[in-house]
PDB file of N, CA and C in Angstrom:
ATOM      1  N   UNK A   1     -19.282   2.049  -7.545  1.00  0.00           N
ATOM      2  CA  UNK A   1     -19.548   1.735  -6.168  1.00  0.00           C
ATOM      3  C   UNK A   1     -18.390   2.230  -5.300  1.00  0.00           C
ATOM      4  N   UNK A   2     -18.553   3.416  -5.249  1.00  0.00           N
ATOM      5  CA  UNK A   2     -17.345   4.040  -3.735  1.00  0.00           C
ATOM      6  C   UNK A   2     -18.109   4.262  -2.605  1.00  0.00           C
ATOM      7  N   UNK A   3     -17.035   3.618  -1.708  1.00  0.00           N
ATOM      8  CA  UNK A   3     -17.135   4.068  -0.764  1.00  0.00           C
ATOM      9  C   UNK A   3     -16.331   4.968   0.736  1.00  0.00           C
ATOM     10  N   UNK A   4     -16.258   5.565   1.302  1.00  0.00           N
ATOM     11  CA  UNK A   4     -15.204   5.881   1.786  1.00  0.00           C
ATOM     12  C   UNK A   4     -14.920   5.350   3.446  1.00  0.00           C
ATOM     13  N   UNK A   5     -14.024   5.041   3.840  1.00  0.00           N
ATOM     14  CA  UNK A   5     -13.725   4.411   5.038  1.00  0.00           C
ATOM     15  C   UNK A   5     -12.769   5.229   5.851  1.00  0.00           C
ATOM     16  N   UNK A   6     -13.162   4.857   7.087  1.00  0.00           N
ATOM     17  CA  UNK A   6     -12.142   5.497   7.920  1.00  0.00           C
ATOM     18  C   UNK A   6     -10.887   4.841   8.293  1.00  0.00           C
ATOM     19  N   UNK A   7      -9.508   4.713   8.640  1.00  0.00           N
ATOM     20  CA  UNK A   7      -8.640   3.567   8.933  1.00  0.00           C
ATOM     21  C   UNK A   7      -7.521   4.496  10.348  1.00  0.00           C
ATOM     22  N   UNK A   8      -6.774   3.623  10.921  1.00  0.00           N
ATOM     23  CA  UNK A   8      -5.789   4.600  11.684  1.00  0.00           C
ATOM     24  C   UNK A   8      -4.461   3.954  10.974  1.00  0.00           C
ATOM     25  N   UNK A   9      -3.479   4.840  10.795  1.00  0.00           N
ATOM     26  CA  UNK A   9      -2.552   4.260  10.283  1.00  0.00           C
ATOM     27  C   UNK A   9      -1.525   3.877  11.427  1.00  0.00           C
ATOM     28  N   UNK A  10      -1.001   2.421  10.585  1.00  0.00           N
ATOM     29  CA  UNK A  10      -0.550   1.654  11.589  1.00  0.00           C
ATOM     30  C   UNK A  10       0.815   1.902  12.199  1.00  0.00           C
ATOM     31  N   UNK A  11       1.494   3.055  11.618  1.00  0.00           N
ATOM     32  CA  UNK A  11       2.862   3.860  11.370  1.00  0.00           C
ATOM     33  C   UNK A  11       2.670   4.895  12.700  1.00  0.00           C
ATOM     34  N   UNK A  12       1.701   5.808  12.686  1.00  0.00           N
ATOM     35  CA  UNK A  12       1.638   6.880  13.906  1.00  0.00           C
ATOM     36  C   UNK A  12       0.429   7.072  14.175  1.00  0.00           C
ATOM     37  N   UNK A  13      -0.024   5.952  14.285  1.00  0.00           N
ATOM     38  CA  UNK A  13      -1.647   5.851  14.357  1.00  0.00           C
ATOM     39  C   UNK A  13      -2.843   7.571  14.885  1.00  0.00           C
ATOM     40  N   UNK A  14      -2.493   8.061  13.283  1.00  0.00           N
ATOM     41  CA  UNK A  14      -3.104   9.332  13.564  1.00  0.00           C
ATOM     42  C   UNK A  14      -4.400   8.926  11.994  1.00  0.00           C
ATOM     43  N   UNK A  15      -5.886   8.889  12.643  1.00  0.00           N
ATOM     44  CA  UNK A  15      -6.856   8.813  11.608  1.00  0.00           C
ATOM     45  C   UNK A  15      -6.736   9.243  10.175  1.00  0.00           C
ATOM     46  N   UNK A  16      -7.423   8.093   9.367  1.00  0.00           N
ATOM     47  CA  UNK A  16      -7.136   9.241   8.068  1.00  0.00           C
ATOM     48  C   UNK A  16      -8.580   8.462   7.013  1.00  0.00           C
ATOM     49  N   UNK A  17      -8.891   8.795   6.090  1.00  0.00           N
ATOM     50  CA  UNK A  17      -9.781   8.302   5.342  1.00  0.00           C
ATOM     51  C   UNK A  17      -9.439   7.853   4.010  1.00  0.00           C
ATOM     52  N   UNK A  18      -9.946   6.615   3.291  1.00  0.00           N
ATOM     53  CA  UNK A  18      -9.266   6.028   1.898  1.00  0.00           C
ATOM     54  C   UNK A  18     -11.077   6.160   1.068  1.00  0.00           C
ATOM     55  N   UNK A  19     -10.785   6.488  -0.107  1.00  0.00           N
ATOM     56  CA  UNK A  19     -12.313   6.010  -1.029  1.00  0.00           C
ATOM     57  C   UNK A  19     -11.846   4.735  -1.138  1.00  0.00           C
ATOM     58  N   UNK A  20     -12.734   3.423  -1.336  1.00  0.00           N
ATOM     59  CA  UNK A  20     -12.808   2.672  -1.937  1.00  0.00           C
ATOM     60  C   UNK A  20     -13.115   1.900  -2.935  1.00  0.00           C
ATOM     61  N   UNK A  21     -12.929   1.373  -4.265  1.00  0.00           N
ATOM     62  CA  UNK A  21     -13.672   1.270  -5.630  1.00  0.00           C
ATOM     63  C   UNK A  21     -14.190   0.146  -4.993  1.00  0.00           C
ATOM     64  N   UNK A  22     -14.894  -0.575  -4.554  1.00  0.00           N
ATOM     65  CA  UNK A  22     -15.908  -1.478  -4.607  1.00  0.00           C
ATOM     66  C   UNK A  22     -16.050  -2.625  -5.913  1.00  0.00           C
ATOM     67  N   UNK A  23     -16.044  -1.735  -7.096  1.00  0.00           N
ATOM     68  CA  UNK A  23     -16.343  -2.652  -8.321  1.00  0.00           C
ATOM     69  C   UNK A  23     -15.379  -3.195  -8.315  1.00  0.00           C
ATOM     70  N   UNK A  24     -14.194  -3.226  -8.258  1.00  0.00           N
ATOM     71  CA  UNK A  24     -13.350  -3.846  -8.969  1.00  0.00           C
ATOM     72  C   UNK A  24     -13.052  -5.241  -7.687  1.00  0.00           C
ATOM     73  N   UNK A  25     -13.596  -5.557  -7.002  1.00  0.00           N
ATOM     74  CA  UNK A  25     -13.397  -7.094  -6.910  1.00  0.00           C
ATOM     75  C   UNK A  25     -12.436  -6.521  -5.586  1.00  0.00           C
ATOM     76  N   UNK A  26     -11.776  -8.511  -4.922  1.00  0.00           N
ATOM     77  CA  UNK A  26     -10.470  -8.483  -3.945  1.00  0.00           C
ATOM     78  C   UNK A  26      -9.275  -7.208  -4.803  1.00  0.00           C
ATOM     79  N   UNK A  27      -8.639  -6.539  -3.739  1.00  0.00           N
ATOM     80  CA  UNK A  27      -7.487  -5.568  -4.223  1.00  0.00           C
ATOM     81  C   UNK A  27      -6.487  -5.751  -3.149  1.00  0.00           C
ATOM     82  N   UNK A  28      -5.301  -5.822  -3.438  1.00  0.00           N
ATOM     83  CA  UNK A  28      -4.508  -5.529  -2.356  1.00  0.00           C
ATOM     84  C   UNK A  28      -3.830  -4.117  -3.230  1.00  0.00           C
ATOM     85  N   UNK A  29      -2.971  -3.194  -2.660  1.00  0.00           N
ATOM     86  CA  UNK A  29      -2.466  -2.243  -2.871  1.00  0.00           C
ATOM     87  C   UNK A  29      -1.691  -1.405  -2.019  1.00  0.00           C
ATOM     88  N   UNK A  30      -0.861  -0.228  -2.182  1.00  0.00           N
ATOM     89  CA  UNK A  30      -0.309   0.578  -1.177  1.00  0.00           C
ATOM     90  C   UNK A  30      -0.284   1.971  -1.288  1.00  0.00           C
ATOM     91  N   UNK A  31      -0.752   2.798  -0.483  1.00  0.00           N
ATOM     92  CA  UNK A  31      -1.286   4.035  -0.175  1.00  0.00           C
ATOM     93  C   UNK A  31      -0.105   4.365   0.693  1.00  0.00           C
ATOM     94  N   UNK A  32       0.474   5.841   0.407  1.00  0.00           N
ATOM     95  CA  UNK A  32       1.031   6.729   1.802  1.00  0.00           C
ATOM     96  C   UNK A  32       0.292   6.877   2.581  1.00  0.00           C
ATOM     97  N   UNK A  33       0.520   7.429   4.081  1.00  0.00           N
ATOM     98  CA  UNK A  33      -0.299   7.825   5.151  1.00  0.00           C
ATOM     99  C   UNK A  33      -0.637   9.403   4.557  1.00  0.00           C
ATOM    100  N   UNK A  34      -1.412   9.866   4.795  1.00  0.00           N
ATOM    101  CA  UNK A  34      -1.092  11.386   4.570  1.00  0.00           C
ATOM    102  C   UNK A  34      -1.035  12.526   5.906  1.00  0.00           C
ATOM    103  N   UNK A  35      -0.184  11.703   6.755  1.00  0.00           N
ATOM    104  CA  UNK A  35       0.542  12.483   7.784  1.00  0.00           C
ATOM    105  C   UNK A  35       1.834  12.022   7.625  1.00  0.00           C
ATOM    106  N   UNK A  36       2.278  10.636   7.932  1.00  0.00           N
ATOM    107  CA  UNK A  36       3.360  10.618   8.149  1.00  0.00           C
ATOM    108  C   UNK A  36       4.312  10.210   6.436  1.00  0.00           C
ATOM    109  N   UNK A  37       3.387   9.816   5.550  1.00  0.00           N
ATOM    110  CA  UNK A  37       3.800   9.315   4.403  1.00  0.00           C
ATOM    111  C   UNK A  37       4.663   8.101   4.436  1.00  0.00           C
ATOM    112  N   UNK A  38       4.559   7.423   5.424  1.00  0.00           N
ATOM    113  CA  UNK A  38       4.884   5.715   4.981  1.00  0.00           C
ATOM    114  C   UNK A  38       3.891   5.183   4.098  1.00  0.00           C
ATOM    115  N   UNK A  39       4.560   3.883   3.754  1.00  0.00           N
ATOM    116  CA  UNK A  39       3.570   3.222   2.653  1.00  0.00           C
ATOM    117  C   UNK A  39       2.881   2.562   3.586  1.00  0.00           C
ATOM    118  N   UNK A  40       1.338   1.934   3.661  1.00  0.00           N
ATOM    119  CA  UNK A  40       0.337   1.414   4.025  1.00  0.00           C
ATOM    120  C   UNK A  40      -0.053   0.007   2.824  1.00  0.00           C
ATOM    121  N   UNK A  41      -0.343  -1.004   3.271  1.00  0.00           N
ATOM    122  CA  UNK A  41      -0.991  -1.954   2.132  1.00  0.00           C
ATOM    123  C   UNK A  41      -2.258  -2.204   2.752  1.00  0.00           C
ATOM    124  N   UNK A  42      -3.070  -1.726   2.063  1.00  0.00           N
ATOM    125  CA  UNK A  42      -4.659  -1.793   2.154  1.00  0.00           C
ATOM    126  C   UNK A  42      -5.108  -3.241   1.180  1.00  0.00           C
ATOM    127  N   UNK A  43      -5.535  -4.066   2.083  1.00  0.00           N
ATOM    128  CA  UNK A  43      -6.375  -5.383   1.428  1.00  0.00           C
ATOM    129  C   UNK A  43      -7.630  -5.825   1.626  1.00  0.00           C
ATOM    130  N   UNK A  44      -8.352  -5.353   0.466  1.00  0.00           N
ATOM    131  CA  UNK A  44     -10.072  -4.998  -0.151  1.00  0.00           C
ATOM    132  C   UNK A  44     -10.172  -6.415  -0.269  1.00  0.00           C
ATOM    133  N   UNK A  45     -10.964  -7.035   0.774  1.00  0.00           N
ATOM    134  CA  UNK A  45     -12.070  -7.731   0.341  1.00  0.00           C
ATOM    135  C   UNK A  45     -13.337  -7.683   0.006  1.00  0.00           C
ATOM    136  N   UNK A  46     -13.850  -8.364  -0.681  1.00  0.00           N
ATOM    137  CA  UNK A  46     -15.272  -8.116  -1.389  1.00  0.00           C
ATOM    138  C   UNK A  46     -16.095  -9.467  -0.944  1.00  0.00           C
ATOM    139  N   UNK A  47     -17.657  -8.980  -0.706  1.00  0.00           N
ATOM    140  CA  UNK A  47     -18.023 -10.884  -1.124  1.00  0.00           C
ATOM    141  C   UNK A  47     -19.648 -10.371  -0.962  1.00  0.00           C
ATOM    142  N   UNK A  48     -19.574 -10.035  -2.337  1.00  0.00           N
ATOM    143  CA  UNK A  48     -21.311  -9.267  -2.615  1.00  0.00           C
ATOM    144  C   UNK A  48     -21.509  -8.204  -2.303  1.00  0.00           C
ATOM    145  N   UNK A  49     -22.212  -8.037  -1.125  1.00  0.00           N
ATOM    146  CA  UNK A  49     -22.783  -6.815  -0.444  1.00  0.00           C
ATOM    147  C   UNK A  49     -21.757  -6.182   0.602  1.00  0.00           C
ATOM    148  N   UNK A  50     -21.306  -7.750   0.884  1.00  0.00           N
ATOM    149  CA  UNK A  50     -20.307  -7.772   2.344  1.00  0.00           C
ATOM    150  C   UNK A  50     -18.923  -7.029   1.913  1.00  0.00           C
ATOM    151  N   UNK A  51     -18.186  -6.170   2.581  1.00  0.00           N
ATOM    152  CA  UNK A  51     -17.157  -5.968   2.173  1.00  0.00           C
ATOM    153  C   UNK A  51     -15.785  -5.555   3.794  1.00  0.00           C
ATOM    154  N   UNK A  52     -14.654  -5.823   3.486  1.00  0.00           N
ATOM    155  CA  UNK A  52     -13.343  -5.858   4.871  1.00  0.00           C
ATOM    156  C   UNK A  52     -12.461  -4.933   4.129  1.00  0.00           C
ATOM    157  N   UNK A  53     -12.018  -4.138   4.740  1.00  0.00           N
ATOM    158  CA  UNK A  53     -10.382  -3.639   4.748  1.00  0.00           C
ATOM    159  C   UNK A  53      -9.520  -3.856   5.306  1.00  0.00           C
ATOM    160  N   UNK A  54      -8.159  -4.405   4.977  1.00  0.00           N
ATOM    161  CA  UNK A  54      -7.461  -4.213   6.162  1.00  0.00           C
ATOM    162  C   UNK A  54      -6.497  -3.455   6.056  1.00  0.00           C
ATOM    163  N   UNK A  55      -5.863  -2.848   7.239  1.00  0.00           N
ATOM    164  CA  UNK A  55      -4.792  -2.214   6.876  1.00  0.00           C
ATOM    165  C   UNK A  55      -3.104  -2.549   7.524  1.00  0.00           C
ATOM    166  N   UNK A  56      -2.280  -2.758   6.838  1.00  0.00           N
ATOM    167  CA  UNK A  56      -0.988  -2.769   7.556  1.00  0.00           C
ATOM    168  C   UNK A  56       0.310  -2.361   7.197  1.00  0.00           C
ATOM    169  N   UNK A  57       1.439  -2.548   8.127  1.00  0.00           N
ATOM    170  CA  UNK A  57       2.637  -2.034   7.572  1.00  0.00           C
ATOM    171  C   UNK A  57       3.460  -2.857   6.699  1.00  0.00           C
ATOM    172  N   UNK A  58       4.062  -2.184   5.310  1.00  0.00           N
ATOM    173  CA  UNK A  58       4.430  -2.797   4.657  1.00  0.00           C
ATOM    174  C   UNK A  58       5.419  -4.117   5.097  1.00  0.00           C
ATOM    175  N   UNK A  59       6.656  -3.707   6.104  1.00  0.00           N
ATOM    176  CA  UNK A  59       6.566  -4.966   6.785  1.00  0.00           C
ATOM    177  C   UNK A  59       6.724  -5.352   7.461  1.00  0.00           C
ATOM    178  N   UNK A  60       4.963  -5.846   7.625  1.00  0.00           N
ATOM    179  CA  UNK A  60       4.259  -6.678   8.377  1.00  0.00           C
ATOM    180  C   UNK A  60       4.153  -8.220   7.723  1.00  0.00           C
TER     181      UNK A  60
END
């Protein structure tokens, strides 16, 4: 179950796109931007069908 999302990063808020695994349940994790290459923590919620991303700066 992928899917792909759009996000702005919260560093130089220039668009960028993440796949998402879907199967695997709640995720938190951290992705570079792939402009500016700060770290990003992306937090996958799940709840069935329903699904959230969020995105922010590490620290945030």
């Amino acid at each position: 179950m992928l899917e792909t999302q759009a996000y702005i990063c919260p560093y130089c808020g220039e668009p960028a796109d993440t796949v998402l695994d879907l199967s695997g349940g709640d995720q938190s994790y951290y992705e570079d931007c792939p402009v500016c290459c700060r770290p990003i923590l992306f937090q996958l919620r799940t709840d069935g069908v329903d699904w959230s991303l969020d995105v922010q700066r590490e620290d945030d």
